[in-house]
N, C-alpha and C. Protein backbone atom coordinates (compact mmCIF):
# COMPACT_ATOMS: atom_id res chain seq x y z
N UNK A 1 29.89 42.83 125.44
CA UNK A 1 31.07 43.29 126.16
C UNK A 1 32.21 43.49 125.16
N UNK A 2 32.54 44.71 125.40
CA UNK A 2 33.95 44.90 124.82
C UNK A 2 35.81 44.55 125.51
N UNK A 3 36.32 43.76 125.25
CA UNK A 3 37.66 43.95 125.84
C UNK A 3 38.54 45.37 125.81
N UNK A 4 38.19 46.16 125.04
CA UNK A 4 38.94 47.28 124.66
C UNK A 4 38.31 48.49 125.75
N UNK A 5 36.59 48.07 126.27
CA UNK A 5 36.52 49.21 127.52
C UNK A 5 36.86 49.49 128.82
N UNK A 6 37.07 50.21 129.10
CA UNK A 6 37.77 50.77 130.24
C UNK A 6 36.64 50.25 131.54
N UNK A 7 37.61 49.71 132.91
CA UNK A 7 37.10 49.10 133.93
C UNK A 7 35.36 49.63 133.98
N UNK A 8 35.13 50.75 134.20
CA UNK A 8 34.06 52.01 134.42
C UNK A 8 32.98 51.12 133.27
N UNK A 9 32.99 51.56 131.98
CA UNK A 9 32.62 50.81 131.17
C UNK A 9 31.99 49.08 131.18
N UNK A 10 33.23 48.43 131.19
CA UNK A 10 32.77 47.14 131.59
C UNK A 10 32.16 46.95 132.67
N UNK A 11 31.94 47.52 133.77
CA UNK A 11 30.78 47.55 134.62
C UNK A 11 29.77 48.11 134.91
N UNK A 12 29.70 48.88 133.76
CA UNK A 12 28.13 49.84 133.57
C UNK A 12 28.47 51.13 135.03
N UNK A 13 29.08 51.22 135.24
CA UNK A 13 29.49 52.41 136.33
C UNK A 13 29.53 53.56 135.67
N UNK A 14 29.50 54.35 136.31
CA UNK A 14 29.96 56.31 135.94
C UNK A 14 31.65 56.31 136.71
N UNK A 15 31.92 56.89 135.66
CA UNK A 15 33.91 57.04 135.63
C UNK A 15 33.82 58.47 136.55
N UNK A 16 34.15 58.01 137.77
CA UNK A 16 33.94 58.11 139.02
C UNK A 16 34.80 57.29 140.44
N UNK A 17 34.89 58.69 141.23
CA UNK A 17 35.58 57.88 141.96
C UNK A 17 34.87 57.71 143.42
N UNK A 18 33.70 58.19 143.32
CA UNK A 18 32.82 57.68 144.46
C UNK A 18 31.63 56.53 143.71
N UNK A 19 31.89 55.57 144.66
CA UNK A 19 30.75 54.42 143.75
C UNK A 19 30.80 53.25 145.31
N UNK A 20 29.54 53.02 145.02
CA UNK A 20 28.85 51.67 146.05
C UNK A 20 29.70 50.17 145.79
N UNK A 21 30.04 49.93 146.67
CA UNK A 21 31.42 48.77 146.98
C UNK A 21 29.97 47.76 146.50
N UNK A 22 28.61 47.89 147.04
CA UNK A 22 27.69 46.44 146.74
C UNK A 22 27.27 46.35 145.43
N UNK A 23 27.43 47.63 144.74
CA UNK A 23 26.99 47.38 143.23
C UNK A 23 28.14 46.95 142.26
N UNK A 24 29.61 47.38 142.70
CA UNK A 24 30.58 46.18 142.33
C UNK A 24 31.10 45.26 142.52
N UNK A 25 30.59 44.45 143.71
CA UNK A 25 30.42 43.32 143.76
C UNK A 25 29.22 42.74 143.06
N UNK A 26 28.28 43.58 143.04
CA UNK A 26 26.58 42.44 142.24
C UNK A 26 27.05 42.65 140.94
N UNK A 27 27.74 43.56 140.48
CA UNK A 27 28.06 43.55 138.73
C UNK A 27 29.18 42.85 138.77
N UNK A 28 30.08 42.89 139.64
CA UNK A 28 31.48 41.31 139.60
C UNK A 28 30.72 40.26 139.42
N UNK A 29 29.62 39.84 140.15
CA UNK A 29 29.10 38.62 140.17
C UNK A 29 28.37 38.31 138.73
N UNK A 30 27.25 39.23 138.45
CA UNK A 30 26.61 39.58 136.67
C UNK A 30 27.77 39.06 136.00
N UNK A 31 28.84 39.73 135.94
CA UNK A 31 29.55 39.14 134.46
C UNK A 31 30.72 38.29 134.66
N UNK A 32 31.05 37.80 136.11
CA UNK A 32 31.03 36.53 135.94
C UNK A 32 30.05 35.37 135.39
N UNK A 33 29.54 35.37 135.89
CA UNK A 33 28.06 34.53 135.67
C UNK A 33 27.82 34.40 134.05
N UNK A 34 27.98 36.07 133.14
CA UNK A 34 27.75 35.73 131.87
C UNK A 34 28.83 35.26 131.39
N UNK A 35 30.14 35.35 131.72
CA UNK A 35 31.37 35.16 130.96
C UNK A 35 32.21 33.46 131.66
N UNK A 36 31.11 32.97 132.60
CA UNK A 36 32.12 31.81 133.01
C UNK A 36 32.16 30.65 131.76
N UNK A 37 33.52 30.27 131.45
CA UNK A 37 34.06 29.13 130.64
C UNK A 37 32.59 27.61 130.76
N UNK A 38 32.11 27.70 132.05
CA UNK A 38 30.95 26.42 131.57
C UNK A 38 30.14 26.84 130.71
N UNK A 39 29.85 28.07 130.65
CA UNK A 39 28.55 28.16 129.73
C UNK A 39 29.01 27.91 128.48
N UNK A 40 29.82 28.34 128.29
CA UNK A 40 30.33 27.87 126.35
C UNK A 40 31.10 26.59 126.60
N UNK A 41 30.87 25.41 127.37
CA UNK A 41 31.67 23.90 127.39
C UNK A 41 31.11 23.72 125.87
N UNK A 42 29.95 23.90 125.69
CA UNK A 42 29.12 23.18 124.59
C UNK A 42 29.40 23.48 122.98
N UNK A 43 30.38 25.08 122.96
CA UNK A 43 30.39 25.71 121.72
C UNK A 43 32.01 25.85 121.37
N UNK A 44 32.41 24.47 122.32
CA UNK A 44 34.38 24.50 122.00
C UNK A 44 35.17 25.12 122.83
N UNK A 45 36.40 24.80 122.63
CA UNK A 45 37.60 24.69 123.10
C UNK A 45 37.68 26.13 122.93
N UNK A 46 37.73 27.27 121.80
CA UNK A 46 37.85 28.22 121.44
C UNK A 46 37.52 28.96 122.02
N UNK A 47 35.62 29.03 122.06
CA UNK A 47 34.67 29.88 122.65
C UNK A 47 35.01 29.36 124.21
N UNK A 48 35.36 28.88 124.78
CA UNK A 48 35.81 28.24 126.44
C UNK A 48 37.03 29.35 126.31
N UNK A 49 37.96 28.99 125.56
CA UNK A 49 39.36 30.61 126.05
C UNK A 49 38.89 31.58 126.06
N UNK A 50 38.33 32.37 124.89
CA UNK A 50 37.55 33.62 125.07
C UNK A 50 37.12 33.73 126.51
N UNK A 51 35.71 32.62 127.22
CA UNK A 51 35.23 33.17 127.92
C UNK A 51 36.37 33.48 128.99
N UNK A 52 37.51 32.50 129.08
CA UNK A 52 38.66 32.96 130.33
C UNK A 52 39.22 33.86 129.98
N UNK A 53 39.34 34.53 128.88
CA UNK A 53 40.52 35.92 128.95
C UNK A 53 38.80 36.93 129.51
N UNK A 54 37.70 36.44 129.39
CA UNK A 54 36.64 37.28 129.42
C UNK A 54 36.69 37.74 131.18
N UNK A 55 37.25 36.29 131.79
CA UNK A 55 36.71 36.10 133.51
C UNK A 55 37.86 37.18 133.73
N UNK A 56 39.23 36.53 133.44
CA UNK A 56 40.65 37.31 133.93
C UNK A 56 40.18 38.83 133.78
N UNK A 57 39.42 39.39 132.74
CA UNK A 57 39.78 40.79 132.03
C UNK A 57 38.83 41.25 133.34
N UNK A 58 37.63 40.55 133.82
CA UNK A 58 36.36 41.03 134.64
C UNK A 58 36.99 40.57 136.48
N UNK A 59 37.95 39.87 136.23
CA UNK A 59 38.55 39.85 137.57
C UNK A 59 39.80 41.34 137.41
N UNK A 60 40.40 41.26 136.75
CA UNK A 60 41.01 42.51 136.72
C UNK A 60 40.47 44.12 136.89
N UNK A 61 39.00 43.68 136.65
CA UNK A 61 38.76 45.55 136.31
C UNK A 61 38.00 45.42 138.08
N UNK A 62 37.72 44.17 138.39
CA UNK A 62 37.26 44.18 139.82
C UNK A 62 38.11 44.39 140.99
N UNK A 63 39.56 44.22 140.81
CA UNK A 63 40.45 44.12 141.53
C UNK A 63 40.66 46.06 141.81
N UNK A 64 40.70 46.73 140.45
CA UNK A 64 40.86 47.96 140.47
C UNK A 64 39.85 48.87 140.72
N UNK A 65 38.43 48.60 140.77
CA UNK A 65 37.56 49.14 141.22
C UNK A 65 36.77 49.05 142.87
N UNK A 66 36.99 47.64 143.05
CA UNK A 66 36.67 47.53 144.53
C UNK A 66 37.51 48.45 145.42
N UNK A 67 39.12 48.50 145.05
CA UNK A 67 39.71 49.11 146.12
C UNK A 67 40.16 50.86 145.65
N UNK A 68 39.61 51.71 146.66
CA UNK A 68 39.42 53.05 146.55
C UNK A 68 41.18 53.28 146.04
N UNK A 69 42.17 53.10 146.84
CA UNK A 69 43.35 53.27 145.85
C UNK A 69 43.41 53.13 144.59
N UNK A 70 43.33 52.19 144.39
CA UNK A 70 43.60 51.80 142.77
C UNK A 70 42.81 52.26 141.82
N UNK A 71 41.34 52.40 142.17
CA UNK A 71 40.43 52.87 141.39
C UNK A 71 40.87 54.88 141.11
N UNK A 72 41.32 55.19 142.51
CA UNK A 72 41.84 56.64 142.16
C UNK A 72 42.87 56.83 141.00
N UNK A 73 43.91 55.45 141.79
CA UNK A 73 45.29 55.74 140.74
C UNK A 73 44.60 55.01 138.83
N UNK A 74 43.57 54.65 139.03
CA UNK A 74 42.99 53.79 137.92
C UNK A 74 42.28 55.45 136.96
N UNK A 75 41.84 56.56 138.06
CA UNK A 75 40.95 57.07 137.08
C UNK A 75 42.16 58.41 136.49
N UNK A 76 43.08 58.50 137.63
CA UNK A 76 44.26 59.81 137.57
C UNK A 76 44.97 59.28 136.09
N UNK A 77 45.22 58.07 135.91
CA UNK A 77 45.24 57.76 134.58
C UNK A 77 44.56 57.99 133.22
N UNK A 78 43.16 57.73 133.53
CA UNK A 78 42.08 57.83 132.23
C UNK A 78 42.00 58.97 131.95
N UNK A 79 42.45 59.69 132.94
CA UNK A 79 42.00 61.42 132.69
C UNK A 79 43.55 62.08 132.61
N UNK A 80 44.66 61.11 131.94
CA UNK A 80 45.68 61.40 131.38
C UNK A 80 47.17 62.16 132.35
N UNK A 81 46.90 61.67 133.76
CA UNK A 81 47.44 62.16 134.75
C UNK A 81 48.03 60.63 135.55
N UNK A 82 48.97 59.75 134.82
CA UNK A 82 49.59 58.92 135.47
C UNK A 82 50.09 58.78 136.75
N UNK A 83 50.30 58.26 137.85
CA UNK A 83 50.83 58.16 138.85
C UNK A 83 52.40 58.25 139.15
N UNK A 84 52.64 57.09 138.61
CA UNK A 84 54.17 57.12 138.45
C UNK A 84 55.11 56.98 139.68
N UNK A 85 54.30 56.52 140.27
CA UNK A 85 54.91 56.06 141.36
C UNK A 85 56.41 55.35 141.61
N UNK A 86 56.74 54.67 140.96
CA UNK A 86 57.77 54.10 140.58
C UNK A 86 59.28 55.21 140.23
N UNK A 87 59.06 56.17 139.72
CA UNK A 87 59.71 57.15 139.77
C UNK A 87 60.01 58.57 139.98
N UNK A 88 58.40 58.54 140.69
CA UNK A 88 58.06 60.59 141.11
C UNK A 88 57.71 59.85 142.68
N UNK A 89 58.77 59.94 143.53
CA UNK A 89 58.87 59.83 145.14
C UNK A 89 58.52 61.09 145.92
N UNK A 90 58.78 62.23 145.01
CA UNK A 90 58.73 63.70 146.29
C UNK A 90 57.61 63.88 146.53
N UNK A 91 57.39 64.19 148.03
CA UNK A 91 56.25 64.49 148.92
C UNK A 91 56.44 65.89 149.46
N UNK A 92 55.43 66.74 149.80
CA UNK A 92 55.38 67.60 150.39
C UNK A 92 56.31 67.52 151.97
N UNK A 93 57.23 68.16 152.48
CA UNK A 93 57.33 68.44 153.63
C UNK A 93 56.89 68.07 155.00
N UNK A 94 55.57 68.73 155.15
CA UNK A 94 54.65 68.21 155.65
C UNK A 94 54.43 66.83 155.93
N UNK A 95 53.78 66.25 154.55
CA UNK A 95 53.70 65.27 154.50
C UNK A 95 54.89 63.89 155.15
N UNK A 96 55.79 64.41 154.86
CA UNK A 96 57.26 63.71 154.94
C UNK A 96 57.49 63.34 156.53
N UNK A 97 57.41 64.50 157.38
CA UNK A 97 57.59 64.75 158.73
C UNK A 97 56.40 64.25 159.13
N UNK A 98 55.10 64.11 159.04
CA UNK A 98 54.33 62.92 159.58
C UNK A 98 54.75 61.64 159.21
N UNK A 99 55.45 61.03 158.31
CA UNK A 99 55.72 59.96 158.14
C UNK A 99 57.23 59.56 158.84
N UNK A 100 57.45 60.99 159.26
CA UNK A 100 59.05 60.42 160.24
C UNK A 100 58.32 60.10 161.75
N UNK A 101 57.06 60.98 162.27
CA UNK A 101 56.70 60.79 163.26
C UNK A 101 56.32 59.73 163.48
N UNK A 102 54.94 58.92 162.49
CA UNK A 102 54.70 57.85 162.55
C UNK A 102 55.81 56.62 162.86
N UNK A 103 56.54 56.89 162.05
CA UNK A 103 57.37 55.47 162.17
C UNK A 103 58.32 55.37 163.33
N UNK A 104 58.62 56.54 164.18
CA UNK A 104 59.36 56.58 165.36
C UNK A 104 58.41 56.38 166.80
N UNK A 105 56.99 56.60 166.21
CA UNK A 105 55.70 55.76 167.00
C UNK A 105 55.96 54.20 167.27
N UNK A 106 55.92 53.75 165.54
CA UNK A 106 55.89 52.47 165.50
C UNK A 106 57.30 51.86 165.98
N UNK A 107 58.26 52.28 165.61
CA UNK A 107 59.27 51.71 166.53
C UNK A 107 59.03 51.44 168.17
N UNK A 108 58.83 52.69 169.22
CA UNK A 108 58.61 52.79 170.06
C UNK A 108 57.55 51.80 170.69
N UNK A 109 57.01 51.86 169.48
CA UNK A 109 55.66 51.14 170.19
C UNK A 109 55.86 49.66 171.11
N UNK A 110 55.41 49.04 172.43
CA UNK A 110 55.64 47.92 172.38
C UNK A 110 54.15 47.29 173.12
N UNK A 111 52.88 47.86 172.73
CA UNK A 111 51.69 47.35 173.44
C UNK A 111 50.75 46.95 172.47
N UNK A 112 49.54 46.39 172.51
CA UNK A 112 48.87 46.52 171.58
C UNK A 112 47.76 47.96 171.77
N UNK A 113 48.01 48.36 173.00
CA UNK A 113 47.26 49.70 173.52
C UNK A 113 47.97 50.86 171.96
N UNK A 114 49.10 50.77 171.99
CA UNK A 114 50.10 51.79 171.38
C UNK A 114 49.84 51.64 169.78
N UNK A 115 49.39 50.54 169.49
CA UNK A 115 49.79 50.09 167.99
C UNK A 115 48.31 50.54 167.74
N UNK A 116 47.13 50.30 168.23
CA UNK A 116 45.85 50.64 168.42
C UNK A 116 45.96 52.08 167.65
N UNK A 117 46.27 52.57 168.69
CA UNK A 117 46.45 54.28 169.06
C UNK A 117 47.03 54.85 167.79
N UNK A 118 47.94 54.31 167.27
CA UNK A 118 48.86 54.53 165.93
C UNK A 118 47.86 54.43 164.91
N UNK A 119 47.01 53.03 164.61
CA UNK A 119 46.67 52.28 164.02
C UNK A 119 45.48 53.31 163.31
N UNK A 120 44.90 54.05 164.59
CA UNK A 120 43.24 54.61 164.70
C UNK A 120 43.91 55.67 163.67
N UNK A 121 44.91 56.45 164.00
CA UNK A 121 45.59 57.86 163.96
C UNK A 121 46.20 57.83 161.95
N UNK A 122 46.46 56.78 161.85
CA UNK A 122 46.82 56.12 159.80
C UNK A 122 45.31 56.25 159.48
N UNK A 123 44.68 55.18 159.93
CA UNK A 123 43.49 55.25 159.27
C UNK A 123 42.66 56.33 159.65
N UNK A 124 42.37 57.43 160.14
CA UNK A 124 42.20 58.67 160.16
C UNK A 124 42.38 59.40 158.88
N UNK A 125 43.73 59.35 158.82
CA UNK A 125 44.18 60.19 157.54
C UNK A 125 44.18 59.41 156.78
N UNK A 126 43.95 58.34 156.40
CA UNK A 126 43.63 57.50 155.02
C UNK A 126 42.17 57.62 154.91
N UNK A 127 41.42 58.10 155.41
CA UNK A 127 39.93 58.59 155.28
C UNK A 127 39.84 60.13 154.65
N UNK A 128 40.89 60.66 155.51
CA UNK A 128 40.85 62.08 154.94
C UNK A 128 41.07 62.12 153.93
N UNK A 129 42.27 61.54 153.59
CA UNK A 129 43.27 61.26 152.07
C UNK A 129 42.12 60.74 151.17
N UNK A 130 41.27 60.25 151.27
CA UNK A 130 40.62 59.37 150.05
C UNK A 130 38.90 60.23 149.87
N UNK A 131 38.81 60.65 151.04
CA UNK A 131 37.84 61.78 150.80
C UNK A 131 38.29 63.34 150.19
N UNK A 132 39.70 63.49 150.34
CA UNK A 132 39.76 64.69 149.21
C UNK A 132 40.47 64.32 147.94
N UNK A 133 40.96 62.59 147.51
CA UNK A 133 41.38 62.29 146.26
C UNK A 133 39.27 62.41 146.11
N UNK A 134 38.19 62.22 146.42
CA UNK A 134 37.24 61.79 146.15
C UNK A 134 36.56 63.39 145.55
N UNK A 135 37.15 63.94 146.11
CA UNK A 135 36.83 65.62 145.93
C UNK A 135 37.33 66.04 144.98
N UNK A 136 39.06 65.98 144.67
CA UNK A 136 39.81 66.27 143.74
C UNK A 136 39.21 65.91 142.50
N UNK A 137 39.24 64.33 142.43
CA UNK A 137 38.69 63.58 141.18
C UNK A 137 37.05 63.91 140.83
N UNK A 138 36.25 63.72 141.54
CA UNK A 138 35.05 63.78 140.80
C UNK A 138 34.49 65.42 141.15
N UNK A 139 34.55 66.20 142.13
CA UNK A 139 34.17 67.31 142.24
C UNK A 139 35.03 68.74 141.43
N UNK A 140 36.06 68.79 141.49
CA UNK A 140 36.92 69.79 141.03
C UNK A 140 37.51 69.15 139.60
N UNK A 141 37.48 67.92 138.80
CA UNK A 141 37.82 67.46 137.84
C UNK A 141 39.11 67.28 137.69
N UNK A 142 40.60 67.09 138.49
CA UNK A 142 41.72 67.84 138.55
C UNK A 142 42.80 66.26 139.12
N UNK A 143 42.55 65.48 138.04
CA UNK A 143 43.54 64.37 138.38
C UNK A 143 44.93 64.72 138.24
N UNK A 144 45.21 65.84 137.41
CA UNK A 144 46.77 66.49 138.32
C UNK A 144 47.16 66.34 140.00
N UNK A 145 46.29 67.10 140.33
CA UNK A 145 46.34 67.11 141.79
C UNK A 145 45.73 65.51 142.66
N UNK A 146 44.98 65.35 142.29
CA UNK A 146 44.78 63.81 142.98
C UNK A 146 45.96 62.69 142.73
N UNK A 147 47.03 63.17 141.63
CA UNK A 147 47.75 62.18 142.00
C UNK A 147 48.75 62.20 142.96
N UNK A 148 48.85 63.66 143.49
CA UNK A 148 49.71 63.72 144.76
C UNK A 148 49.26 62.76 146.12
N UNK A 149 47.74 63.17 146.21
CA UNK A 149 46.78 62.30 147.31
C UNK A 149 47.41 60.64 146.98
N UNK A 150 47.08 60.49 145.40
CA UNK A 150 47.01 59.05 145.88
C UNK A 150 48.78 58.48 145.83
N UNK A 151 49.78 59.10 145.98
CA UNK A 151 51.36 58.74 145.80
C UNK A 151 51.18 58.94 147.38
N UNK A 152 50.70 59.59 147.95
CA UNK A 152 50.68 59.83 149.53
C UNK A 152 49.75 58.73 149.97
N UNK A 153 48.82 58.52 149.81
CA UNK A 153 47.90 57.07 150.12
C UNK A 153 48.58 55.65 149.69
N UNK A 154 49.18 55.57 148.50
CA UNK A 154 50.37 54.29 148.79
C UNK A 154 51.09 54.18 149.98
N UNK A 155 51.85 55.74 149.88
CA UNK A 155 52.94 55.49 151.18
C UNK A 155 52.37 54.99 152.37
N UNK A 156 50.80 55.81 153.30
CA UNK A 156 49.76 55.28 154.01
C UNK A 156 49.70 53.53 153.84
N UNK A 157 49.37 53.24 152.81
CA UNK A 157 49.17 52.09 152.90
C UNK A 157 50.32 50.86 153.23
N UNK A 158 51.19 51.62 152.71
CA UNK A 158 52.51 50.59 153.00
C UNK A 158 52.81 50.49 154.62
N UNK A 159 52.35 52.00 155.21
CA UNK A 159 52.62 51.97 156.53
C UNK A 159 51.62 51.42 157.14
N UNK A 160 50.74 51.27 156.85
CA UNK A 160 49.57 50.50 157.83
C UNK A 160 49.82 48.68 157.58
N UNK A 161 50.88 48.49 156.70
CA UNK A 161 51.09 46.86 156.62
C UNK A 161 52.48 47.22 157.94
N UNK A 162 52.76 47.88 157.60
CA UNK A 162 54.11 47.88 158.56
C UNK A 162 53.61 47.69 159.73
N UNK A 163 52.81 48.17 160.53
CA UNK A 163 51.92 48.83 161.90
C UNK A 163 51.38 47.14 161.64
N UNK A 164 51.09 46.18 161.25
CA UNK A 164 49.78 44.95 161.09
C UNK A 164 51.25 44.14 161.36
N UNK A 165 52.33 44.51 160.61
CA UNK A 165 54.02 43.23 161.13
C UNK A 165 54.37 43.47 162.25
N UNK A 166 54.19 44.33 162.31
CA UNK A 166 54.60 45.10 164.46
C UNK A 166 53.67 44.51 165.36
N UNK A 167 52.28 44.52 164.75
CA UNK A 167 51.55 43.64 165.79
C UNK A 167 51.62 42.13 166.05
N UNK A 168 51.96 41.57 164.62
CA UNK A 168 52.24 39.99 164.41
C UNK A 168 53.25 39.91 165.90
N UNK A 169 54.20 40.85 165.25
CA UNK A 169 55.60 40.44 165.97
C UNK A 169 55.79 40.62 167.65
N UNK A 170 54.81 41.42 167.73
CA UNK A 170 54.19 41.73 169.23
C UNK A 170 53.35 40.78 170.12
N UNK A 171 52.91 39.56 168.68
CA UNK A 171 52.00 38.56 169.08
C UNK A 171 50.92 38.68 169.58
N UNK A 172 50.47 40.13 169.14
CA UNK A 172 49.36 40.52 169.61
C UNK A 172 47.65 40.95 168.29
């Protein structure tokens, strides 16, 4: 194992953004297993840190590959097309005005019938959204454009925690 390879790499995967959720979990588990701190108790204090920056580095590339966001915003990177989320906010139009609709849903909303209904209608388009970042990225090669999908799939996601506090608060 190298520390210097890229998530894809350290898990024997194809740098890709369609991939089997059970084969990164059975390869999370593989190199845990080779890299846990007991196996080197016997060869020092030294070889014991290694293996933990080894676990952290193999919990990290698992964190970004299990979840289809991150792994998008993980590959729009490798292929030299940063996200940037933090300071590129503009959305399409379109886009914008479903997210005024949604949230004047979720205000309104006061059932768990309603929040349902909302709920089905996000995750809809967070299927769509991640099946054409899935298109963008591995079929058309074009992590320019997939990083619009996935700056629009954050926003999705932030709103589907919003829609999960509305239900808390609904006690439902």
């Amino acid at each position: 194992m190298n520390l210097q390879s890229d998530d894809f790499e350290l898990f024997g995967l194809p740098r890709q953004f369609a991939q089997e959720r059970s084969q990164i979990d059975a390869r999370w588990k593989e190199l845990q297993r080779e890299a846990h701190p007991d196996r080197f108790a016997a060869q020092g204090a030294a070889a014991q840190r290694v293996a933990m920056q080894w676990s952290v580095r193999i919990n990290e590339a698992y964190q970004r590959l299990k979840d289809p966001l991150k792994r998008a915003a993980y590959l729009c990177e490798l292929s030299g097309a940063p996200v940037r989320a933090e300071d590129n906010t503009a959305m399409p139009t379109a886009f914008l005005m479903q997210q005024m609709e949604w949230r004047e849903s979720l205000e309104e909303a006061s059932s768990a019938a309603e929040l349902d209904a909302l709920d089905d209608e996000v995750m809809s388009a967070k299927k769509r959204m991640l099946a054409e970042c899935g298109r963008l990225l591995d079929d058309a090669r074009d992590a320019a454009a997939a990083v619009q999908q996935v700056r629009a799939l954050m926003f999705v996601a932030r709103f589907a925690e919003d829609v999960e506090r509305k239900r808390e608060q609904l006690g439902q």
